[in-house]
C-alpha atoms as a PDB file:
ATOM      1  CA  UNK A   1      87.915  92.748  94.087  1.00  0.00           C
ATOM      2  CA  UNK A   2      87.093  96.390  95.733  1.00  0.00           C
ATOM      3  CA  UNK A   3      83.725  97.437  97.590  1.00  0.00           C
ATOM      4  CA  UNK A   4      82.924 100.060  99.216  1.00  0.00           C
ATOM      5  CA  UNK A   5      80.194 100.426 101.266  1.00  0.00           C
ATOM      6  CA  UNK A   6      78.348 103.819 102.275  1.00  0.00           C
ATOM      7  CA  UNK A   7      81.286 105.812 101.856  1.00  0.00           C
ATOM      8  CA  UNK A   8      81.456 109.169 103.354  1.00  0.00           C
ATOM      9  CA  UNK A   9      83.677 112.439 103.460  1.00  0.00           C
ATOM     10  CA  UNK A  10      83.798 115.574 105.040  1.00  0.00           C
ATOM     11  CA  UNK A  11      86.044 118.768 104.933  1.00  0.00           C
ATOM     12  CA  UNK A  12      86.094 121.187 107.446  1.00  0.00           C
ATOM     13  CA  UNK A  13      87.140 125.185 106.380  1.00  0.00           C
ATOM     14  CA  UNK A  14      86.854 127.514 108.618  1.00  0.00           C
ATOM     15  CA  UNK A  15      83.233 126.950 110.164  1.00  0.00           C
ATOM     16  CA  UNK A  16      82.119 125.355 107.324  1.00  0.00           C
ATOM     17  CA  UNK A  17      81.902 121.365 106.378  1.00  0.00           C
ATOM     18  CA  UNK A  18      81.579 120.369 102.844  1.00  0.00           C
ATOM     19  CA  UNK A  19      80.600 117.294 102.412  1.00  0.00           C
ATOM     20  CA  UNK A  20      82.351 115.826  99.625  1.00  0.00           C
ATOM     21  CA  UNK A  21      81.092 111.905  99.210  1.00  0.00           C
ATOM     22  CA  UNK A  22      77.250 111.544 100.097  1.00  0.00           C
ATOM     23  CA  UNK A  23      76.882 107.551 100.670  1.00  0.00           C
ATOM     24  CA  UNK A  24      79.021 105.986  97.505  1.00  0.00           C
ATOM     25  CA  UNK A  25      78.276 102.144  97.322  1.00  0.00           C
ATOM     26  CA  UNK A  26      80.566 101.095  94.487  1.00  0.00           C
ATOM     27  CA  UNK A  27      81.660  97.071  93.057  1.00  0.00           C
ATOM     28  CA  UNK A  28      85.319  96.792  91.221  1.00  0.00           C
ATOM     29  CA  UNK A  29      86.098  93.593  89.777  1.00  0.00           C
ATOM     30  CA  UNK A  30      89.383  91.971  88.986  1.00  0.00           C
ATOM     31  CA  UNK A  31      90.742  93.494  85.741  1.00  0.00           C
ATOM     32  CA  UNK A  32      88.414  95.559  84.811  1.00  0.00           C
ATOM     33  CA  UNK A  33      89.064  99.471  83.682  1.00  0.00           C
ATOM     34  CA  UNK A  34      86.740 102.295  85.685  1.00  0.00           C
ATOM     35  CA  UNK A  35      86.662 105.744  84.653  1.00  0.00           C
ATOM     36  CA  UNK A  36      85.367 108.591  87.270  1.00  0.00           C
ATOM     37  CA  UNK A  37      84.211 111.008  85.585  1.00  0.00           C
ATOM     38  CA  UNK A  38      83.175 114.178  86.644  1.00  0.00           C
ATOM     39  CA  UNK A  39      83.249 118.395  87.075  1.00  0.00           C
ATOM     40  CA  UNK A  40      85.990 119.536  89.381  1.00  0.00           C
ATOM     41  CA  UNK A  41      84.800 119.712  93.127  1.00  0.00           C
ATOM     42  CA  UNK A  42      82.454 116.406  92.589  1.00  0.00           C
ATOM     43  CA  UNK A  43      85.110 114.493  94.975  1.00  0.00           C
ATOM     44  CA  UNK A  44      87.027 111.993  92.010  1.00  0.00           C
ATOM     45  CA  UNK A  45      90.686 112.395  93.256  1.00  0.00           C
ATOM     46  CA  UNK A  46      88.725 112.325  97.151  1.00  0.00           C
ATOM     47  CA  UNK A  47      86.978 108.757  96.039  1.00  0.00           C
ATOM     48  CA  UNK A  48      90.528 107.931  94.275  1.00  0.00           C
ATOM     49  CA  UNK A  49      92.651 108.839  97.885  1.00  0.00           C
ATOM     50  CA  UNK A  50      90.324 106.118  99.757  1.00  0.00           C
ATOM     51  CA  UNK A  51      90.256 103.646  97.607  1.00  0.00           C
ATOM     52  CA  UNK A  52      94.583 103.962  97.613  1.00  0.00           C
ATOM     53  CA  UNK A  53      94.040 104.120 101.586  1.00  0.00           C
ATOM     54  CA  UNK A  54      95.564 107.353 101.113  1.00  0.00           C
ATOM     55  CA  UNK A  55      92.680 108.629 103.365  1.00  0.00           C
ATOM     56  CA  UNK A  56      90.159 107.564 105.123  1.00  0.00           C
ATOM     57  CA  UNK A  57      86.269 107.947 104.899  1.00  0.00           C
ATOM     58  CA  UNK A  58      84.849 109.565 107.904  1.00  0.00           C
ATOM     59  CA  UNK A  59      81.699 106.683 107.707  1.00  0.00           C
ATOM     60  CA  UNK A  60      81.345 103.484 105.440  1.00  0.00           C
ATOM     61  CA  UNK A  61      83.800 100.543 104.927  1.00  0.00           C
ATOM     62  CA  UNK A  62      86.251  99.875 102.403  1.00  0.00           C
ATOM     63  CA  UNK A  63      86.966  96.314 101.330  1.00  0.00           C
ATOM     64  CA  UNK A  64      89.600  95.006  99.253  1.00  0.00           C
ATOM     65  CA  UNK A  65      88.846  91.237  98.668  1.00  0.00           C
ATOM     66  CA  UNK A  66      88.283  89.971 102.204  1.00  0.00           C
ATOM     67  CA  UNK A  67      90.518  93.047 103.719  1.00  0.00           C
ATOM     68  CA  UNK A  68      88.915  96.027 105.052  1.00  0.00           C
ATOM     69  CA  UNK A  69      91.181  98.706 104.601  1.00  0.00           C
ATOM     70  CA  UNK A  70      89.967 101.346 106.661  1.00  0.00           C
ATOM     71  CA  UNK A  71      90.547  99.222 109.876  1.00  0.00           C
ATOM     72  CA  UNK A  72      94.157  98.728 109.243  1.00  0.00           C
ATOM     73  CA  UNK A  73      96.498 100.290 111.416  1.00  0.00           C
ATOM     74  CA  UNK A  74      99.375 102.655 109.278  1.00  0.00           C
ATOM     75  CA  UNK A  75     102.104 100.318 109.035  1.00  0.00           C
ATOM     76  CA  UNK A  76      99.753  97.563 108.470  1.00  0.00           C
ATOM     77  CA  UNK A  77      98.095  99.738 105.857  1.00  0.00           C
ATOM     78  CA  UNK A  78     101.585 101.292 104.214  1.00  0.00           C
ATOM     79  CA  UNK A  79     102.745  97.299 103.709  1.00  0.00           C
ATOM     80  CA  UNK A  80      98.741  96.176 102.166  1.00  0.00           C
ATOM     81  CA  UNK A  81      99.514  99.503  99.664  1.00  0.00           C
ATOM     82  CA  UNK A  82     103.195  98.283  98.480  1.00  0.00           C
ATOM     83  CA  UNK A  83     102.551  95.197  97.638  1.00  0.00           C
ATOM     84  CA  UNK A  84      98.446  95.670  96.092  1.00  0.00           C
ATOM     85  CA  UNK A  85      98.529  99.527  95.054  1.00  0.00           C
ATOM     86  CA  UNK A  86      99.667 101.460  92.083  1.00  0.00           C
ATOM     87  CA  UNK A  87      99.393 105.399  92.208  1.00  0.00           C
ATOM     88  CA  UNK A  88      99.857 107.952  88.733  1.00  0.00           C
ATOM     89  CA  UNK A  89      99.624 111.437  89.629  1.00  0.00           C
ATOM     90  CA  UNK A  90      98.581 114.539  87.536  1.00  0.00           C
ATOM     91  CA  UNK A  91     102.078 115.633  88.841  1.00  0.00           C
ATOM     92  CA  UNK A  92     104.473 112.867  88.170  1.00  0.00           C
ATOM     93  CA  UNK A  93     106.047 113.379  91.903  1.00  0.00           C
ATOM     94  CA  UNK A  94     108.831 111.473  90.669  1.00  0.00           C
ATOM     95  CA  UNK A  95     111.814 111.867  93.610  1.00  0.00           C
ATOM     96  CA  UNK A  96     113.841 114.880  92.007  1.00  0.00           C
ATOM     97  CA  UNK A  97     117.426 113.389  93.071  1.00  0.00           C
ATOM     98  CA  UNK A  98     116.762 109.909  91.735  1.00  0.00           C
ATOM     99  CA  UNK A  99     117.340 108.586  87.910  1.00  0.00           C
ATOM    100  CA  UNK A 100     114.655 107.461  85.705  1.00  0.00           C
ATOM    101  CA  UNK A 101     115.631 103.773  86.938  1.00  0.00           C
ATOM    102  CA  UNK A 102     116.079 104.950  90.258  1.00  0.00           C
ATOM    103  CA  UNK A 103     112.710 105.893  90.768  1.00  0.00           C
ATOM    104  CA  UNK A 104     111.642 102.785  89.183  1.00  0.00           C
ATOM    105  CA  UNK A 105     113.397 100.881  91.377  1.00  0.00           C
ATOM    106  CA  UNK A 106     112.306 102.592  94.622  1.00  0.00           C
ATOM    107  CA  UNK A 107     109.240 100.714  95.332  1.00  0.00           C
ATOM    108  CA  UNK A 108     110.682  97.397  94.477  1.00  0.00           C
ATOM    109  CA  UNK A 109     114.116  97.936  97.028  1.00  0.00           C
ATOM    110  CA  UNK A 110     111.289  99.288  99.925  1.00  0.00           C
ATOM    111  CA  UNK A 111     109.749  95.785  98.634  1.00  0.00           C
ATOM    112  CA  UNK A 112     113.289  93.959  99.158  1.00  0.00           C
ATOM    113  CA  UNK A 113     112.408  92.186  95.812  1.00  0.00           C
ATOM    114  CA  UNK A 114     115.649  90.375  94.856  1.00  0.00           C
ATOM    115  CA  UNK A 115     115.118  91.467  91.097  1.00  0.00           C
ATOM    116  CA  UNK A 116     114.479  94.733  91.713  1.00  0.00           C
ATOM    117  CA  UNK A 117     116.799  95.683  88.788  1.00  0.00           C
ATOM    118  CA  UNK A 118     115.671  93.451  86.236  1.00  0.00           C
ATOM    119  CA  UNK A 119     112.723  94.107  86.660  1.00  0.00           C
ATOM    120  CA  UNK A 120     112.876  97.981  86.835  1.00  0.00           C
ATOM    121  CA  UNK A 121     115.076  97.495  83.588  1.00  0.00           C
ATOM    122  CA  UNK A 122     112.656  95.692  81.668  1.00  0.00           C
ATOM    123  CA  UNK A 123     109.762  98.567  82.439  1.00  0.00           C
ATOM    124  CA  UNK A 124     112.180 101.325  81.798  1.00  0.00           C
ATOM    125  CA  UNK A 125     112.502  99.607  77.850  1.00  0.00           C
ATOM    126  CA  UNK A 126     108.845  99.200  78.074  1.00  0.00           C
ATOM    127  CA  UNK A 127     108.069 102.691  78.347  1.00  0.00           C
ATOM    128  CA  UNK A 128     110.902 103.208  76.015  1.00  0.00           C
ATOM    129  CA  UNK A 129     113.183 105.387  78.233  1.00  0.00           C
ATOM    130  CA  UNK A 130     115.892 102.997  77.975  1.00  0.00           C
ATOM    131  CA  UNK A 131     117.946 105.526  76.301  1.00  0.00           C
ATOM    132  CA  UNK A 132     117.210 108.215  79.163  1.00  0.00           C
ATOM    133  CA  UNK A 133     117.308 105.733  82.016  1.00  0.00           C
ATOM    134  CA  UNK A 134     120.478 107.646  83.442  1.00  0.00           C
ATOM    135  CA  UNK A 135     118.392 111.170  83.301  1.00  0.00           C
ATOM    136  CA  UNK A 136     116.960 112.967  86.382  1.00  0.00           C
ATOM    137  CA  UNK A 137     113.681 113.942  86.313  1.00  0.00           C
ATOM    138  CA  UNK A 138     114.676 117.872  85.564  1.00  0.00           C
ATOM    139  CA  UNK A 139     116.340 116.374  82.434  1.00  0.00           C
ATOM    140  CA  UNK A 140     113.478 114.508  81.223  1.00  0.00           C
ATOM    141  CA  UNK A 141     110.028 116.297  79.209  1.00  0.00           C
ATOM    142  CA  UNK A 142     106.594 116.033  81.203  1.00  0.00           C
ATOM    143  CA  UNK A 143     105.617 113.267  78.968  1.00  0.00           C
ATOM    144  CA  UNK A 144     108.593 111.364  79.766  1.00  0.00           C
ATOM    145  CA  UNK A 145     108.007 111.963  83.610  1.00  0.00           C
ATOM    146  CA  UNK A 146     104.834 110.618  83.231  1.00  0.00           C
ATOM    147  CA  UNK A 147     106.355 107.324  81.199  1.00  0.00           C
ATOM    148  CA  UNK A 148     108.463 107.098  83.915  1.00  0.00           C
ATOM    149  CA  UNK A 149     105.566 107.568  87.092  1.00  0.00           C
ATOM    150  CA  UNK A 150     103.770 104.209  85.087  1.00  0.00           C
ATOM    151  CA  UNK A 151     107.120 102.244  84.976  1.00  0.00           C
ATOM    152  CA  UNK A 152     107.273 103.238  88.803  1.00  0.00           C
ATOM    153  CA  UNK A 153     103.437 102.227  89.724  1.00  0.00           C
ATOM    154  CA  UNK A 154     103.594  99.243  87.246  1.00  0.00           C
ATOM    155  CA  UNK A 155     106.694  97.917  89.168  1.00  0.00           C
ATOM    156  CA  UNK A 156     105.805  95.694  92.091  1.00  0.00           C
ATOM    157  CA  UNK A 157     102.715  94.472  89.337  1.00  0.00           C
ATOM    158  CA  UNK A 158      99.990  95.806  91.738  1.00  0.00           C
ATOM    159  CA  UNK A 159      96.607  94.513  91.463  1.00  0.00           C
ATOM    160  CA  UNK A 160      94.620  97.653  91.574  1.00  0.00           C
ATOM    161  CA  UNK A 161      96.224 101.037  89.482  1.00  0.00           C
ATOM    162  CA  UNK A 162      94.832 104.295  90.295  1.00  0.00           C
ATOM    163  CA  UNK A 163      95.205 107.221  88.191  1.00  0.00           C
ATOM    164  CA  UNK A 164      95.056 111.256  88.572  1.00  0.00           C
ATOM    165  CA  UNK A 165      94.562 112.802  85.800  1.00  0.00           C
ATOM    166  CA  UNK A 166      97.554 111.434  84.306  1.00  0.00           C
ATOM    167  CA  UNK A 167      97.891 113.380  81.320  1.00  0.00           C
ATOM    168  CA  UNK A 168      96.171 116.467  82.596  1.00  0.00           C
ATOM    169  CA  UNK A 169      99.477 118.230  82.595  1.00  0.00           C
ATOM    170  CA  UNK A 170     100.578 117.140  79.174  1.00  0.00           C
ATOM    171  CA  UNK A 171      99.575 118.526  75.459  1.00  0.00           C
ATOM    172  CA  UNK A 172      97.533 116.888  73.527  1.00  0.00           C
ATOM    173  CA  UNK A 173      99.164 114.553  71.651  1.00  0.00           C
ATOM    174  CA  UNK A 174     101.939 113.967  74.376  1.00  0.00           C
ATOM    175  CA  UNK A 175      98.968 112.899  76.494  1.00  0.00           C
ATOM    176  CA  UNK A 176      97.327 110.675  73.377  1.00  0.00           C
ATOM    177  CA  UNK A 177     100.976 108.636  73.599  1.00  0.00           C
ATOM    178  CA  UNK A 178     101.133 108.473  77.464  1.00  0.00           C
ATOM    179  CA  UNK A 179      97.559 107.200  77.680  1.00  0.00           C
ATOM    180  CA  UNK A 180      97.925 104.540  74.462  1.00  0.00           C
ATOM    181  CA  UNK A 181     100.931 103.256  76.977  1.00  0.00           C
ATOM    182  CA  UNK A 182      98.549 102.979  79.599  1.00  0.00           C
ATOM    183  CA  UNK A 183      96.124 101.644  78.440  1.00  0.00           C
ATOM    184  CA  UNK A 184      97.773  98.791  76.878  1.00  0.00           C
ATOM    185  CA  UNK A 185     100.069  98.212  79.567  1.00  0.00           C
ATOM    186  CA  UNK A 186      97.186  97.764  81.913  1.00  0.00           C
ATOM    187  CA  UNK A 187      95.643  95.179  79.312  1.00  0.00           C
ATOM    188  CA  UNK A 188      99.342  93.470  78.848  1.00  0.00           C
ATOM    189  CA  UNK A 189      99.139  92.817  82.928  1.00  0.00           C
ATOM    190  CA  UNK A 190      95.369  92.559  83.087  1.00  0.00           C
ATOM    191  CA  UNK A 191      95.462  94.702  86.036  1.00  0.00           C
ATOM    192  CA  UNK A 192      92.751  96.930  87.603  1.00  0.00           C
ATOM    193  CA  UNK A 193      92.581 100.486  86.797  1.00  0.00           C
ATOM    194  CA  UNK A 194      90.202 103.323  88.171  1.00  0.00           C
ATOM    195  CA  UNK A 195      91.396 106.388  86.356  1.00  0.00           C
ATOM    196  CA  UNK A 196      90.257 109.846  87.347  1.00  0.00           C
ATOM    197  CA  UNK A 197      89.513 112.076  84.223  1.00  0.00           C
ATOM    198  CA  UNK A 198      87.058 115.031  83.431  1.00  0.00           C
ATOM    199  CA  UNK A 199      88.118 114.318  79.465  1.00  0.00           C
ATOM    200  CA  UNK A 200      84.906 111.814  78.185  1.00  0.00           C
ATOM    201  CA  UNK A 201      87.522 110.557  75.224  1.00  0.00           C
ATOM    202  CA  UNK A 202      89.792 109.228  77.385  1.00  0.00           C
ATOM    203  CA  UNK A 203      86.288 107.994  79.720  1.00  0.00           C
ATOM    204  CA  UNK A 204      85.098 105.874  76.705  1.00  0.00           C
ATOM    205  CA  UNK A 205      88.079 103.367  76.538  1.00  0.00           C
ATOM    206  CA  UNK A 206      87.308 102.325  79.731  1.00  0.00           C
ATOM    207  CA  UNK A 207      85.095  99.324  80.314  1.00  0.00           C
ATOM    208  CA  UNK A 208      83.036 101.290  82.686  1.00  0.00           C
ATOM    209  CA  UNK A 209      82.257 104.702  83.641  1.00  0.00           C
ATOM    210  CA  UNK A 210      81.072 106.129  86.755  1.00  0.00           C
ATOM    211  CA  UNK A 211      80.028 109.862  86.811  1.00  0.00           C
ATOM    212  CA  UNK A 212      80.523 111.849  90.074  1.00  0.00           C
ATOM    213  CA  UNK A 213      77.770 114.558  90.761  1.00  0.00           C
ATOM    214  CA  UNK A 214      78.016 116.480  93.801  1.00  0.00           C
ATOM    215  CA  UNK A 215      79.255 113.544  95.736  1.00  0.00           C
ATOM    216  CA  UNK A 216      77.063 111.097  94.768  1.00  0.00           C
ATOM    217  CA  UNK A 217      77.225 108.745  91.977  1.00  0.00           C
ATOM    218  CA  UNK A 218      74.952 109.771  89.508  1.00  0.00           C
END
């Protein structure tokens, strides 16, 4: 479904460039789950921007089915993302003013889909936040933010998910519940997932893992 070709990435600071991908050549396929696993600094959430066309590599190609991303223009990109791209983030960045089903629903009234709240209702329950649906996100605990950031990247049923360290932020057995909801909603709606994660527990339930080194795939 994905391939990326030769990827590289550079970051300037100061007079100094890091390079942060060396040359990654990487194959997704259609519903399969990837971990990237690696140290802090060996360029995971970098690899995981790119791939969400989030950023772009400064050499190599970036092909999503017959689509190469990286030659999109932006509004040609932002449309390709909202329609084919789900995003978690270690953060939630759920929009503070918006309800729980507000923020669900976001991504599916930018889509104009005519059953936006149906739909958003039905992933809301599926979380199980029907009961806090109403709440704003300063109302709700971290692990219910993060319930409520898959509801939101789950809603316009994207083929490729992306994850951040999604329960990096959480305890330990808030973050056990939020990734058994994951994981099995992913499997419910056989979509695509490449999840970032330095933990090698949560690595081992995916059907693939691909260690980061440095830059390079090791």
């Amino acid at each position: 479904m994905m391939k990326l070709k030769d990827i590289k990435k550079t970051f300037k600071t100061g007079s100094q460039s890091i390079e942060v991908l060396k040359g990654i050549n990487l194959d997704i396929r259609e519903g399969e789950t990837i971990a990237l696993l690696g140290r802090s600094g060996s360029g995971k959430s970098t690899l995981l921007s790119i791939l969400g066309g989030l950023d772009n590599p400064d050499f190599g190609e970036v092909w999503f089915n017959d689509l190469c991303l990286n030659q999109l223009r932006d509004q040609e990109l932002v449309k390709f993302r909202s329609k084919n791209i789900g995003i978690i983030f270690q953060q939630f960045h759920l929009v503070s003013t918006l309800t729980a089903i507000e923020n669900v629903l976001l991504p599916l009234s930018l889509a104009k889909n005519t059953n936006a709240f149906e739909i958003a209702t039905k992933l809301i329950s599926d979380v199980g936040l029907t009961d806090r649906s109403a709440h704003l996100p300063s109302q709700l605990s971290g692990g219910e933010s993060q319930r409520v950031a898959i509801a939101r990247a789950l809603a316009v049923n994207p083929k490729l998910l992306l994850a951040d360290e999604p329960s990096g932020n959480l305890d330990e057995e808030t973050g056990e519940k939020v990734m058994d909801l994951l994981f099995g909603m992913v499997k419910q709606l056989k979509t695509t997932l490449v999840l970032v994660t330095h933990d090698k527990e949560i690595a081992r339930r995916c059907d693939r893992i691909i260690n980061l080194e440095h830059g390079s795939i090791k």
